[in-house]
Protein backbone atom coordinates (compact mmCIF):
# COMPACT_ATOMS: atom_id res chain seq x y z
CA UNK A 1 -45.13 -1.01 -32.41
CA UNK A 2 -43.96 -3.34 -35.21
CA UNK A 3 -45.58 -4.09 -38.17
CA UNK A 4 -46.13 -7.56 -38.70
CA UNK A 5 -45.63 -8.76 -42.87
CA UNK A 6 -48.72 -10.39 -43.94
CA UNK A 7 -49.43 -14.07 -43.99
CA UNK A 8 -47.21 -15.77 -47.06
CA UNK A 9 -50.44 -16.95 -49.22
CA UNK A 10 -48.81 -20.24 -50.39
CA UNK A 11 -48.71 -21.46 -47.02
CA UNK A 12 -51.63 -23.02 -45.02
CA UNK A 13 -52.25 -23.03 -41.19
CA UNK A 14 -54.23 -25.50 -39.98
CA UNK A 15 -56.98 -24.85 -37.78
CA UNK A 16 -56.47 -24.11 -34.23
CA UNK A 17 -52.56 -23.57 -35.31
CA UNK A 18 -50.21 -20.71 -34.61
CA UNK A 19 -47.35 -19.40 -36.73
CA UNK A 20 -44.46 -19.26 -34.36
CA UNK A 21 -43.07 -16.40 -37.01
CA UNK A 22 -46.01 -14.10 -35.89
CA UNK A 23 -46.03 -14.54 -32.34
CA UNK A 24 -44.80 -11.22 -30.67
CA UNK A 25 -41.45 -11.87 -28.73
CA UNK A 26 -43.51 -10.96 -25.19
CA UNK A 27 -46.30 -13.42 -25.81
CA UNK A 28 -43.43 -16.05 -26.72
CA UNK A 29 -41.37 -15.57 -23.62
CA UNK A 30 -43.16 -17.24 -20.97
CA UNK A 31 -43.66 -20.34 -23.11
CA UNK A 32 -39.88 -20.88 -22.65
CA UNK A 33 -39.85 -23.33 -19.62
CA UNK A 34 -37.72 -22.67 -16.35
CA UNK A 35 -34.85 -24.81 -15.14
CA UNK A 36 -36.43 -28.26 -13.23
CA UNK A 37 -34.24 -27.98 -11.01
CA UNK A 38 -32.69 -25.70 -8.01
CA UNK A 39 -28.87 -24.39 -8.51
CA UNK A 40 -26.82 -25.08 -5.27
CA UNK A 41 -23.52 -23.94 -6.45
CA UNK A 42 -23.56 -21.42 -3.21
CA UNK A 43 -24.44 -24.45 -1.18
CA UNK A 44 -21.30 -26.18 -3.15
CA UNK A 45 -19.05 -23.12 -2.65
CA UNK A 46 -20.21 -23.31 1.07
CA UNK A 47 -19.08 -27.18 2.01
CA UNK A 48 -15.92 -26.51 -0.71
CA UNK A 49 -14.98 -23.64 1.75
CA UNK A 50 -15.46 -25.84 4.97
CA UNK A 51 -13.75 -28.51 3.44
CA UNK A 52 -10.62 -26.52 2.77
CA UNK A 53 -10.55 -25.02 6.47
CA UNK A 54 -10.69 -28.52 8.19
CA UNK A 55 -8.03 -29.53 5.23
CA UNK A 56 -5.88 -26.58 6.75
CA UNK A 57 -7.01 -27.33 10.49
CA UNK A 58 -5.61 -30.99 10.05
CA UNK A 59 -2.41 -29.69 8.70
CA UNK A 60 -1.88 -27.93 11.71
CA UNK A 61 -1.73 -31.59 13.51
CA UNK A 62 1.73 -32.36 11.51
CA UNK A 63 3.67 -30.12 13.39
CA UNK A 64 1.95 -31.08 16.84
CA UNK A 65 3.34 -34.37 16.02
CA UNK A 66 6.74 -32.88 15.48
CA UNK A 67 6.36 -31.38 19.15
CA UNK A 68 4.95 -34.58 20.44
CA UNK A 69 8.10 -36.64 19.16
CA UNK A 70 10.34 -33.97 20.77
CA UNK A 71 8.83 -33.66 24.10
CA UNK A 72 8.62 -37.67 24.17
CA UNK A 73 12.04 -37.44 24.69
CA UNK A 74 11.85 -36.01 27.93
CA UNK A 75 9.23 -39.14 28.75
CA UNK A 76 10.11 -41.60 30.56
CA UNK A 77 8.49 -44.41 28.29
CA UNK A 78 11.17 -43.08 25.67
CA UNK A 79 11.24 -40.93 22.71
CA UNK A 80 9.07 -42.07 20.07
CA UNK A 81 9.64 -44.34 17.11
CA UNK A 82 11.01 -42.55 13.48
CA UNK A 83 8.45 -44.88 12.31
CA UNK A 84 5.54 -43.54 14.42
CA UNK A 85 6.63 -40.17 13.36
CA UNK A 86 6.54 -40.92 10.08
CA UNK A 87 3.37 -42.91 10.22
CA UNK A 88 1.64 -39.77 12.11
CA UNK A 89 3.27 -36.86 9.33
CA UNK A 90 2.22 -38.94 6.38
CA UNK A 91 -1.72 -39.74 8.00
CA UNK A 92 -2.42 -35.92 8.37
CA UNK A 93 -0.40 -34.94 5.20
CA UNK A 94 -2.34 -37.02 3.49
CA UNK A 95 -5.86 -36.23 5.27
CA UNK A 96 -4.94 -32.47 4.96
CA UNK A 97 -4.24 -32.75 0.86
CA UNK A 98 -7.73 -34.77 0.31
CA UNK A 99 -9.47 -32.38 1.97
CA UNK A 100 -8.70 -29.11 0.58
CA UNK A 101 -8.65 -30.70 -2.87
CA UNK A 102 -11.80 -32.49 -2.68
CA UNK A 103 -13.00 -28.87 -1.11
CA UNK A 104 -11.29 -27.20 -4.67
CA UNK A 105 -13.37 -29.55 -6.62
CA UNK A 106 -16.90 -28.22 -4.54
CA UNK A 107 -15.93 -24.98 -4.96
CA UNK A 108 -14.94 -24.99 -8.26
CA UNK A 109 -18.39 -27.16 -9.07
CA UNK A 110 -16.69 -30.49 -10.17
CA UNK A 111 -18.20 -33.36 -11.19
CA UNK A 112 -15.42 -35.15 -9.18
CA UNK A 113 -15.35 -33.24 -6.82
CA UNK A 114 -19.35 -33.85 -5.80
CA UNK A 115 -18.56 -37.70 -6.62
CA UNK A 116 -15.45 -37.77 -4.03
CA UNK A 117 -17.08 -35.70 -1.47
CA UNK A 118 -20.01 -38.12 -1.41
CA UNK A 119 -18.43 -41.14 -1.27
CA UNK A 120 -15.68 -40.02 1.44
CA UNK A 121 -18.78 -38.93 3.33
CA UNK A 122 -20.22 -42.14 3.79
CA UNK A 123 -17.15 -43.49 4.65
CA UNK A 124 -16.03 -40.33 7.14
CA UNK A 125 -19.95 -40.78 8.55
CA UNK A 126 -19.28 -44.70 9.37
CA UNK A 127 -16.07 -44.92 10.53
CA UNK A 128 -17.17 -41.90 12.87
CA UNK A 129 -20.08 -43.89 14.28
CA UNK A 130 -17.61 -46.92 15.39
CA UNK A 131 -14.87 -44.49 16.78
CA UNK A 132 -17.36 -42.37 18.50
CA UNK A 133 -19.30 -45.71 20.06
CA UNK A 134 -15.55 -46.97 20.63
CA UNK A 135 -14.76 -43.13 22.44
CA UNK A 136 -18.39 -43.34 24.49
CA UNK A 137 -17.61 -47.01 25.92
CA UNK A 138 -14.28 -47.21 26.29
CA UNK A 139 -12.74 -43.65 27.69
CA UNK A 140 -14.45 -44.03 31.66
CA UNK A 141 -12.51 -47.18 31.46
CA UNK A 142 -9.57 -45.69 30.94
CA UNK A 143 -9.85 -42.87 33.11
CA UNK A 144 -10.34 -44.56 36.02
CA UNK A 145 -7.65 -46.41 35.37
CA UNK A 146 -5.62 -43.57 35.18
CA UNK A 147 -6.94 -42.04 38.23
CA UNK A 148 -6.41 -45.19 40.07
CA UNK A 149 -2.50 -45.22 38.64
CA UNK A 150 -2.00 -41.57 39.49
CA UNK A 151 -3.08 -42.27 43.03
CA UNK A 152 -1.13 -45.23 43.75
CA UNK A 153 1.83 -42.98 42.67
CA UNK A 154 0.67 -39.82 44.44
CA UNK A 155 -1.42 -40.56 47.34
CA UNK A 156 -1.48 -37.25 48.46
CA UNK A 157 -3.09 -36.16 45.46
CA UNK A 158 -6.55 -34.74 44.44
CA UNK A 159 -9.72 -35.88 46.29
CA UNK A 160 -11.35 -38.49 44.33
CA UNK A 161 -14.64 -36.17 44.35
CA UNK A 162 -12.60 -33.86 42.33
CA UNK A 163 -11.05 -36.06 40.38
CA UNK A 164 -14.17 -37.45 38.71
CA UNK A 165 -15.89 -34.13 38.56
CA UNK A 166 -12.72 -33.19 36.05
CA UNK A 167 -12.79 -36.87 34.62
CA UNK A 168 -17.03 -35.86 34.13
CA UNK A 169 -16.47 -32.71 32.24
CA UNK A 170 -13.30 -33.93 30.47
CA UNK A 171 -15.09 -37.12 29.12
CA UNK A 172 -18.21 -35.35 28.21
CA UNK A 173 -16.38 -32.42 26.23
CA UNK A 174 -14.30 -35.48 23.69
CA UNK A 175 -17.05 -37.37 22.83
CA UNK A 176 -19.44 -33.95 22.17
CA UNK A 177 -16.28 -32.78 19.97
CA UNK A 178 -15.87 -36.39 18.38
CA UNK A 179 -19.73 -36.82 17.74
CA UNK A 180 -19.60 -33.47 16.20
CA UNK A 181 -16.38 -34.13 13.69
CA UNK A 182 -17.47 -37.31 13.28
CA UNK A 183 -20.97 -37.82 13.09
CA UNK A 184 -22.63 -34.50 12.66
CA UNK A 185 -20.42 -33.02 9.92
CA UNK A 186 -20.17 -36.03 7.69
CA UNK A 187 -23.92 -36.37 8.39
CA UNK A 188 -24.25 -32.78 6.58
CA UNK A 189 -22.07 -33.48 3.99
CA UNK A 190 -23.74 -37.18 2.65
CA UNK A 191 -27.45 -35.10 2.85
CA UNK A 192 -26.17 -31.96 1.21
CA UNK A 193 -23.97 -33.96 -2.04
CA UNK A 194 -27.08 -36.38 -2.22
CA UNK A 195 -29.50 -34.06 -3.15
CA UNK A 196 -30.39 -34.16 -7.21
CA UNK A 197 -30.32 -30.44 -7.53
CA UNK A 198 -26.50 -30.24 -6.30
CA UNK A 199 -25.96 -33.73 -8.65
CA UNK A 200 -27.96 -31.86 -11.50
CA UNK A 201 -25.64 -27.59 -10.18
CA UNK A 202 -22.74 -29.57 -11.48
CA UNK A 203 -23.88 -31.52 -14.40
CA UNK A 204 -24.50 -27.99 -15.38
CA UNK A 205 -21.57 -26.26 -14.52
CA UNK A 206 -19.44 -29.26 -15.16
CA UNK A 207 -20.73 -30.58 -18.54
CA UNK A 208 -17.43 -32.23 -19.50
CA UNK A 209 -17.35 -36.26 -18.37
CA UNK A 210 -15.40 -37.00 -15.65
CA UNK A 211 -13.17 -40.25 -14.80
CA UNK A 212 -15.56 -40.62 -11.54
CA UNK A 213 -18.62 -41.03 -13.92
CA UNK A 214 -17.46 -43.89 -15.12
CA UNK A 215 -19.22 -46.20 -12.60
CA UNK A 216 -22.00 -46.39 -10.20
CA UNK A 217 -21.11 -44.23 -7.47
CA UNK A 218 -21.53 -47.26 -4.84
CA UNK A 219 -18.61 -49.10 -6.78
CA UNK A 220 -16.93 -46.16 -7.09
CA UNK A 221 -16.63 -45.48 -3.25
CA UNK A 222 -15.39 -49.89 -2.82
CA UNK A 223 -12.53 -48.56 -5.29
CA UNK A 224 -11.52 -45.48 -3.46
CA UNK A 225 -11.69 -47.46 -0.16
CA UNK A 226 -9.34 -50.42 -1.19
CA UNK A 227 -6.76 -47.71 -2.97
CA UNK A 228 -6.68 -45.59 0.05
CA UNK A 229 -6.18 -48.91 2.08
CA UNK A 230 -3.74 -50.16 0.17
CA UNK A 231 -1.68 -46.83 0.49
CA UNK A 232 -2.09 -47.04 4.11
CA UNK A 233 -0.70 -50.51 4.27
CA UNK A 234 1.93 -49.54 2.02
CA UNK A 235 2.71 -47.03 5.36
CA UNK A 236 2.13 -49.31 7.91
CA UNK A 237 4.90 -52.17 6.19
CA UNK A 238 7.53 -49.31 6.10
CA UNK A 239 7.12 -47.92 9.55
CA UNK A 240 5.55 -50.55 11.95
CA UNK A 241 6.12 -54.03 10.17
CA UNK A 242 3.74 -55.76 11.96
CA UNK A 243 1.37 -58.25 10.26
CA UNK A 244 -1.23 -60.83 11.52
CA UNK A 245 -0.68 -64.38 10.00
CA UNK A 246 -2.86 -67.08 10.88
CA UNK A 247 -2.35 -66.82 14.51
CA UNK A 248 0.75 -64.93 15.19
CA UNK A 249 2.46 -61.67 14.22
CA UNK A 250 5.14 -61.31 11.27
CA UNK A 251 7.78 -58.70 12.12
CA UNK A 252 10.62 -57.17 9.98
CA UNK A 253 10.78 -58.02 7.03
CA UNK A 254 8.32 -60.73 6.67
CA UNK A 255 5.71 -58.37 7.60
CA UNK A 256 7.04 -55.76 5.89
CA UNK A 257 6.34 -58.09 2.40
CA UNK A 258 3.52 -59.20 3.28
CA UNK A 259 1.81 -55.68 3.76
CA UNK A 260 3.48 -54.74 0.18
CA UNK A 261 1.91 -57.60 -1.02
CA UNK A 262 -2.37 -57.27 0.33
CA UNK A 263 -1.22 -53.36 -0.89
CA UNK A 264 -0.58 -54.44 -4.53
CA UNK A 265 -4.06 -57.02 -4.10
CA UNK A 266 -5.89 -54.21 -2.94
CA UNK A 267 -4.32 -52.05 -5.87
CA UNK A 268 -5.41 -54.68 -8.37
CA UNK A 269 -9.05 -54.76 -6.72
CA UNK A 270 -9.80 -51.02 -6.73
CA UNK A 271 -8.74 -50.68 -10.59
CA UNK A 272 -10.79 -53.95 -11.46
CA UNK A 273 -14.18 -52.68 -9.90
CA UNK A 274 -13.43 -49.31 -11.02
CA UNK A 275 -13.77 -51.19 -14.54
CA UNK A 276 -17.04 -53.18 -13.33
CA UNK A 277 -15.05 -56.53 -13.71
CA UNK A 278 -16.59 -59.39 -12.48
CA UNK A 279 -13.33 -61.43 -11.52
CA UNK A 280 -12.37 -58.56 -9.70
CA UNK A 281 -15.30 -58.62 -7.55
CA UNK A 282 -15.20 -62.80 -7.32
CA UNK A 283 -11.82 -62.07 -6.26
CA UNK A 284 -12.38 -59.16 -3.52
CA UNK A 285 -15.30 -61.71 -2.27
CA UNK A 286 -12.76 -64.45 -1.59
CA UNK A 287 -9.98 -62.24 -0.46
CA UNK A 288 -11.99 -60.43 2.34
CA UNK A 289 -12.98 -63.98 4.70
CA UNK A 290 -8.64 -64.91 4.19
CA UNK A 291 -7.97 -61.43 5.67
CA UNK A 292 -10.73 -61.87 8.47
CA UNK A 293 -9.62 -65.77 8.98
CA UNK A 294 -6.03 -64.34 9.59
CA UNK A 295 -6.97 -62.00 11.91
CA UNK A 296 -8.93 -63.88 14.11
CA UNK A 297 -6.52 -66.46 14.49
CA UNK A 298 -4.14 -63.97 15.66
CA UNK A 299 -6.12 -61.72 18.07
CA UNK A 300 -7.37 -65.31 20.00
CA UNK A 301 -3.89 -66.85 20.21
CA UNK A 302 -1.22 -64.39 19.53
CA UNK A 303 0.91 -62.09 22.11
CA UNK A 304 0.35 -58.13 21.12
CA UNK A 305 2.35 -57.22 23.50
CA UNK A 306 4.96 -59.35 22.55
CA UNK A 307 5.05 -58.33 18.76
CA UNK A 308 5.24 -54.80 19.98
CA UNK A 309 8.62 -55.13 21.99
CA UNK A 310 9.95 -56.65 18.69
CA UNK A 311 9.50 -53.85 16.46
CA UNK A 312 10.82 -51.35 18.47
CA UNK A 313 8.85 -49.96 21.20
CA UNK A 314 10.54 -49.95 24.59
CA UNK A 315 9.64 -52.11 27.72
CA UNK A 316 7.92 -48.39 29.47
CA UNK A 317 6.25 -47.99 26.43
CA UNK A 318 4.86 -51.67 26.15
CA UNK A 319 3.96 -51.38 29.42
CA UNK A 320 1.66 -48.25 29.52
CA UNK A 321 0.29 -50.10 26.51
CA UNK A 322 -0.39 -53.01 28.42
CA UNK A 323 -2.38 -50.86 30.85
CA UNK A 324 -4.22 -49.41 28.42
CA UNK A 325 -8.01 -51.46 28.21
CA UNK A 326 -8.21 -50.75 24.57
CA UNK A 327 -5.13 -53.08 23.95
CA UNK A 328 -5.12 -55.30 26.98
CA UNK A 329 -8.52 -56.72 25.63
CA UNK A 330 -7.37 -56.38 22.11
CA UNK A 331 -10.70 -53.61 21.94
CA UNK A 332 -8.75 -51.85 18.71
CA UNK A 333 -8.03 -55.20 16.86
CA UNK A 334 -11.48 -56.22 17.02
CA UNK A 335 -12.75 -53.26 16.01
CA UNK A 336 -10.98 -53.18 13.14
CA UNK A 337 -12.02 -56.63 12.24
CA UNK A 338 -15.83 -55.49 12.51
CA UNK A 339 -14.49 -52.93 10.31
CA UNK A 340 -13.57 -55.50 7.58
CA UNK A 341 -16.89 -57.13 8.35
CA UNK A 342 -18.69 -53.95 7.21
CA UNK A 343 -16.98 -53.91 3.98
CA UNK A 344 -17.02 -57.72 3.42
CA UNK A 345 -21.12 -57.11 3.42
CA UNK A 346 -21.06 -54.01 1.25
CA UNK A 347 -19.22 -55.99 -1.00
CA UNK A 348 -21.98 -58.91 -1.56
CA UNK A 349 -24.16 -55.98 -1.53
CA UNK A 350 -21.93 -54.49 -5.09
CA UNK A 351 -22.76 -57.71 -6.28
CA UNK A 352 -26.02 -55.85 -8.18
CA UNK A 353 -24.11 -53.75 -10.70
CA UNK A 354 -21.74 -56.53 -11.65
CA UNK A 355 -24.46 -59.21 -12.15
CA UNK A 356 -25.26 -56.65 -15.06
CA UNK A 357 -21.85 -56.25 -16.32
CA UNK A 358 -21.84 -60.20 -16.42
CA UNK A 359 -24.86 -60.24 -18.48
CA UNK A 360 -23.87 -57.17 -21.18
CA UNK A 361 -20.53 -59.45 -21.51
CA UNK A 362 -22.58 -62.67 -22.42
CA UNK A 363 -24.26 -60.62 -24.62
CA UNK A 364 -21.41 -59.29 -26.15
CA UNK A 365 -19.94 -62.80 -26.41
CA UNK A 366 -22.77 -64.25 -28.30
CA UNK A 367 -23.00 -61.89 -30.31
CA UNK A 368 -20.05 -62.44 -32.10
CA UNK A 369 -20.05 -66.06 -32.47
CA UNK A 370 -23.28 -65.37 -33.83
């Protein structure tokens, strides 16, 4: 047993007091307090993992869509569009590459990477509602008109018991798979990357700042969501040209302009509230009831169908469009404009974080006239 030195006799304790010099290491040890907090990094390393496989699962679409533009050939609508194979390689590359890096950053126990995750989430968990309400309401619809088609053309087809009995199980089987992709996963992902102990695993393991803790994490998601849309319409100009203008539909070039155009807006936007800058946000609130203005105009008045046949897609292929309920009743274009509704409202809801910005700038400003 050690030997503790005596007491120095020029020093003092007062009463009740302890010298920390005399207390034996295994009396001191328990006064050390445990981490507050819980470390998930196996819960991170877990989702990072899953992340990475549906990254690699969604890579495996691209060349589906190579055999799809091959076997369209053999179609009798036509073979498809270079721009709709384009469009379709670009959508999963891209999907596939934010998915296994956002699932590098999880595993690797990134500040961005938790930041990313949680934001996509959100995004991935909405979106996934509307599709999978859009899926639920809309896909009977179109299989009995289908079935209806295929009988015209082959009367001496299936029995119609038999035929809805397959439409039954068919219908049921997409909308458990899409409510699972799209509602249950994301669902798991926003509850896991909310939690304070995985915030608090990667403040840990992370302790360098990181680009994405610059701003609020709500603004930070409004900034990832205009870039990514502005990329998209970046895709959209150079492979379907397409654009709704106050009540009819640009083609060619025109369109192709004015898509580069809202894409260098949007650009603009997502690096201004990325900065917390009021005009950016004053701007984004102005922009957003233009873009819904436009589109209204030209779902109520102008010809879909029409604007298709110009920009490349053959008379078969406009027509089994035409057939389809989702376009005949213009069912996608609306939903995309509820779409823009959404994120016109979380918009006025941002307005919180920049009243503050606004009021550390006033602050600033007085300060040095003063």
């Amino acid at each position: 047993m050690e030997i503790l030195p005596p007491p120095d006799p020029g020093s003092e304790l007062a009463p009740g007091s302890v010298d920390s010099a005399t207390v034996p290491a295994v009396m001191a040890a328990p006064m050390l307090e445990g981490p507050a907090y819980r470390d998930r990094g196996t819960g991170l390393v877990i989702f990072g993992v899953f992340q990475i496989i549906l990254g690699l699962l969604t890579a495996l679409m691209i060349p589906l869509v190579a055999l799809g533009a091959f076997m369209s050939r053999l179609a009798p609508g036509g073979s498809m569009r270079p721009g709709q194979f384009i469009s379709g390689v670009a959508t999963y590359a891209f999907l596939a590459a934010a998915l296994v890096t956002l699932g590098i950053g999880s595993v690797r126990m990134k500040r961005w990477g938790r930041a990313l995750t949680l934001v996509t989430s959100w995004y991935w968990l909405i979106m996934g509602v509307l599709i999978t309400i859009l899926l639920t309401a809309m896909l009977p619809v179109m299989m009995r008109t289908m079935l209806a088609q295929a009988r015209q053309n082959a009367p001496a087809g299936p029995s119609p018991e038999m035929s809805t009995g397959v439409v039954a199980v068919i219908l049921t089987v997409i909308i458990i798979f899409a409510a699972f992709f799209l509602v249950l996963v994301p669902t798991a992902f926003v509850i896991f990357y909310s939690r304070k102990d995985v915030a608090e695993t990667v403040l840990r393991h992370d302790p360098v700042e990181r680009w994405t803790d610059r701003t609020p994490l709500p603004v930070l998601g409004a900034s990832v969501a205009l870039f990514t849309g502005a990329m998209y319409m970046l895709l959209v100009g150079l492979t379907t040209p397409m654009f709704p203008f106050f009540g009819r539909y640009l083609t060619g070039i025109p369109a192709a302009a004015c898509f580069v155009g809202l894409a260098l807006v949007d650009v603009y936007l997502a690096i201004a509230l990325f900065r917390l800058k009021s005009s950016g946000w004053w701007i984004a609130i102005l922009v957003a009831p233009v873009r819904m203005l436009s589109m209204i105009l030209t779902y109520r008045r102008a010809d879909l169908m029409q604007a298709y046949s110009k920009v490349g897609i053959s008379d078969e292929q406009v027509k089994m469009l035409n057939a389809n309920p989702m376009f005949r009743g213009h069912i996608l274009l609306w939903w995309s404009l509820i779409s823009v509704v959404l994120f016109f409202g979380y918009l006025l809801w941002l307005k919180r974080y920049f009243k503050e910005t606004a009021s550390a700038q006033s602050n600033a400003l007085t300060a040095q006239i003063s």
